[in-house]
C-alpha atoms as a PDB file:
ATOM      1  CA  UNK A   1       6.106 -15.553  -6.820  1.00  0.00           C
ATOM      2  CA  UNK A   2       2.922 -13.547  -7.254  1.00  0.00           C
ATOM      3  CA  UNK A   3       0.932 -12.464  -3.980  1.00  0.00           C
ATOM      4  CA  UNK A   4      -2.320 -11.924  -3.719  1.00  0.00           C
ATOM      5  CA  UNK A   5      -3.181  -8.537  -2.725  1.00  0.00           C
ATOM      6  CA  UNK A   6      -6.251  -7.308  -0.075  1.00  0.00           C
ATOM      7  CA  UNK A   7      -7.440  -3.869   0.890  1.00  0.00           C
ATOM      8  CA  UNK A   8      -8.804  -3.503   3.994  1.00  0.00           C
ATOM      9  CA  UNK A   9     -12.524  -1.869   3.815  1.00  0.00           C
ATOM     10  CA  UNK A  10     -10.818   1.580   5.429  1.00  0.00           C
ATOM     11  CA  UNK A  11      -8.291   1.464   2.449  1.00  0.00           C
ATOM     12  CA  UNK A  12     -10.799   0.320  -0.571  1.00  0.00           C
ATOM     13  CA  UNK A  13     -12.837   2.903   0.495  1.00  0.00           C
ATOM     14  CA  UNK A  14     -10.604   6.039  -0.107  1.00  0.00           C
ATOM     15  CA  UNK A  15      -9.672   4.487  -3.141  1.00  0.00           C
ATOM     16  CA  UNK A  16     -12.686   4.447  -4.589  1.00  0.00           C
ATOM     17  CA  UNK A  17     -12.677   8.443  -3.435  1.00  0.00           C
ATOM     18  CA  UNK A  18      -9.591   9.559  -5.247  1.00  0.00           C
ATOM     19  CA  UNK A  19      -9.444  11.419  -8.734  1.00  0.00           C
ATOM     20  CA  UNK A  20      -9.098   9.040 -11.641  1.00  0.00           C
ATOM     21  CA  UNK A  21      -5.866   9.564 -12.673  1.00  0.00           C
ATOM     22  CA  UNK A  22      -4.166   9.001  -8.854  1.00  0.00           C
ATOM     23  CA  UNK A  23      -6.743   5.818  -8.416  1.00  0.00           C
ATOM     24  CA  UNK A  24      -4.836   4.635 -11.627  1.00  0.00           C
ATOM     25  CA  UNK A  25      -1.840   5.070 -10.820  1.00  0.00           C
ATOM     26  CA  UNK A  26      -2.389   3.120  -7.350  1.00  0.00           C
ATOM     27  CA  UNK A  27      -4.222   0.618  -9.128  1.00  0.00           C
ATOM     28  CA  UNK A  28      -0.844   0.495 -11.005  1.00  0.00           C
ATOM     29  CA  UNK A  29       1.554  -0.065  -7.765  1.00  0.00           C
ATOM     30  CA  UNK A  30      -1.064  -2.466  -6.127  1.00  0.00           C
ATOM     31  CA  UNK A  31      -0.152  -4.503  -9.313  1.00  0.00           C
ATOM     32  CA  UNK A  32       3.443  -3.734  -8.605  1.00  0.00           C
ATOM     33  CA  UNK A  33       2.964  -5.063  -5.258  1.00  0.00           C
ATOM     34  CA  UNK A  34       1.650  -8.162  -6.414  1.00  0.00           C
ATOM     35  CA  UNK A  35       4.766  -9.141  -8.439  1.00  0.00           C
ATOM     36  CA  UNK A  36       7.445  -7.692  -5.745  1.00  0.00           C
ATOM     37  CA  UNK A  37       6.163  -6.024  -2.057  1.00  0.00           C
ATOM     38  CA  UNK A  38       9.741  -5.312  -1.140  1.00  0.00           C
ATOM     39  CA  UNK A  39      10.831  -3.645  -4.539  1.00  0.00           C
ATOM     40  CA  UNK A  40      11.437  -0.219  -5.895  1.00  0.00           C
ATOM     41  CA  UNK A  41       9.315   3.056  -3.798  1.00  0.00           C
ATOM     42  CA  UNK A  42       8.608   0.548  -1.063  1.00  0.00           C
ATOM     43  CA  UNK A  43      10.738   0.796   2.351  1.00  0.00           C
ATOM     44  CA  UNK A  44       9.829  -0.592   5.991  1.00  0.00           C
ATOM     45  CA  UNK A  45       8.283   1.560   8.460  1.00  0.00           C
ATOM     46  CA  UNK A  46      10.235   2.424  11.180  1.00  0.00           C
ATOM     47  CA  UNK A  47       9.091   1.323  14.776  1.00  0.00           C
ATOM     48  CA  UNK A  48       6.190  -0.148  12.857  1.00  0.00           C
ATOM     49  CA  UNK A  49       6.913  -3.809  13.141  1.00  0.00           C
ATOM     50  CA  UNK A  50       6.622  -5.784   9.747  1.00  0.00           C
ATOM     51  CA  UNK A  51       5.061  -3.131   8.388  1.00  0.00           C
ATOM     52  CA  UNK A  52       5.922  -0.961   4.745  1.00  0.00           C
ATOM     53  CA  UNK A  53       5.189   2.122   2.618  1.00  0.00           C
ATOM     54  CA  UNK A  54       4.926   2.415  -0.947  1.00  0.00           C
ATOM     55  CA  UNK A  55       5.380   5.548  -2.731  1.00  0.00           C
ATOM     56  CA  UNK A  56       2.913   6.968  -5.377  1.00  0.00           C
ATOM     57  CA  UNK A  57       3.687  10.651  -5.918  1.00  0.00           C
ATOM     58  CA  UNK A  58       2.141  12.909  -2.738  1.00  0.00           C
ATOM     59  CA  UNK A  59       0.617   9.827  -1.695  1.00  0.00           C
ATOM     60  CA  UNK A  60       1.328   6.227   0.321  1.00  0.00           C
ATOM     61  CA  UNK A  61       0.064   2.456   0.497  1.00  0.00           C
ATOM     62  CA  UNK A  62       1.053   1.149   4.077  1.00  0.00           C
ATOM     63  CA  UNK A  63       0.496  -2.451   3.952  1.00  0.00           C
ATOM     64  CA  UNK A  64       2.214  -5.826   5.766  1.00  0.00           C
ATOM     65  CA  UNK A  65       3.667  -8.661   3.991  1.00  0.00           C
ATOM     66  CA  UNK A  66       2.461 -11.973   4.703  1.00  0.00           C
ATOM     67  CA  UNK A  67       5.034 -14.858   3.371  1.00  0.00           C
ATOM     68  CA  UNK A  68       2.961 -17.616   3.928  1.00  0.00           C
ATOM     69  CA  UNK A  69      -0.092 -16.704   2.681  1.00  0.00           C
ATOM     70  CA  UNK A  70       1.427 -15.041   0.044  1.00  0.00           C
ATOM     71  CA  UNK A  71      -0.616 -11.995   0.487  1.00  0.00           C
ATOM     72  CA  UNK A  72      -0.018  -8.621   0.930  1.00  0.00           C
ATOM     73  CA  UNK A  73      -2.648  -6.667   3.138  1.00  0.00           C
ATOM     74  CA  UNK A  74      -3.045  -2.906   2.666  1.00  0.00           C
ATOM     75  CA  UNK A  75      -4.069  -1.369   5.890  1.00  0.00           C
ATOM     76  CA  UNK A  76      -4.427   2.312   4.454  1.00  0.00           C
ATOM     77  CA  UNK A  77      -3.742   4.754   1.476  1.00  0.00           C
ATOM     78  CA  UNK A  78      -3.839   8.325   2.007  1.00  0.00           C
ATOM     79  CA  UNK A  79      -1.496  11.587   1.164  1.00  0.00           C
ATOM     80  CA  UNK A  80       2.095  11.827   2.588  1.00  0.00           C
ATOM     81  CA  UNK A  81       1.258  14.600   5.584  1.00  0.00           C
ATOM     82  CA  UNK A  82      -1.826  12.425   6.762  1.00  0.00           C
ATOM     83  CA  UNK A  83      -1.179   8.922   6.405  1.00  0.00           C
ATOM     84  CA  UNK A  84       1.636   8.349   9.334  1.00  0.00           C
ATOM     85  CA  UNK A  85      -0.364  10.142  11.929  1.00  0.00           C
ATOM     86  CA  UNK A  86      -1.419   7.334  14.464  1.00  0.00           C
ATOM     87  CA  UNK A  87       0.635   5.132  13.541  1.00  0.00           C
END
């Protein structure tokens, strides 16, 4: 099953900021995440109902899985020390 993936504006938008090589290799795992949301450098959030964490060197996709849509929704990318604050 492929899902369709969709960055919210907060998330597309620091994307667009990062150096070329990390914005490739997220561009790389949002493809990942396409094929397989619960696969390899993903794990749930803890206390964070429903939602998950992908790994990408220093930095992290937190998105949510929707099944019946078939869609996963990425709430925010950012670095490792940053991106779990408020949460």
């Amino acid at each position: 099953m492929t899902y369709t993936v969709r960055l919210a504006r907060q998330a597309e938008r620091y994307l667009e900021r990062l150096p070329q090589d990390v914005q490739r290799r997220m561009l790389e795992r949002l493809g990942q995440l396409a094929h397989d949301p619960y696969g390899v450098n993903t794990k749930p959030l803890q206390g964070a109902l429903g939602r998950r964490s992908s790994r990408v060197g220093g930095w992290r996709i937190l998105f949510r899985v929707d099944e019946e849509a078939s869609e996963v929704d990425v709430s925010d990318i950012g670095p490792r020390g940053q991106i779990y604050r408020g949460l």
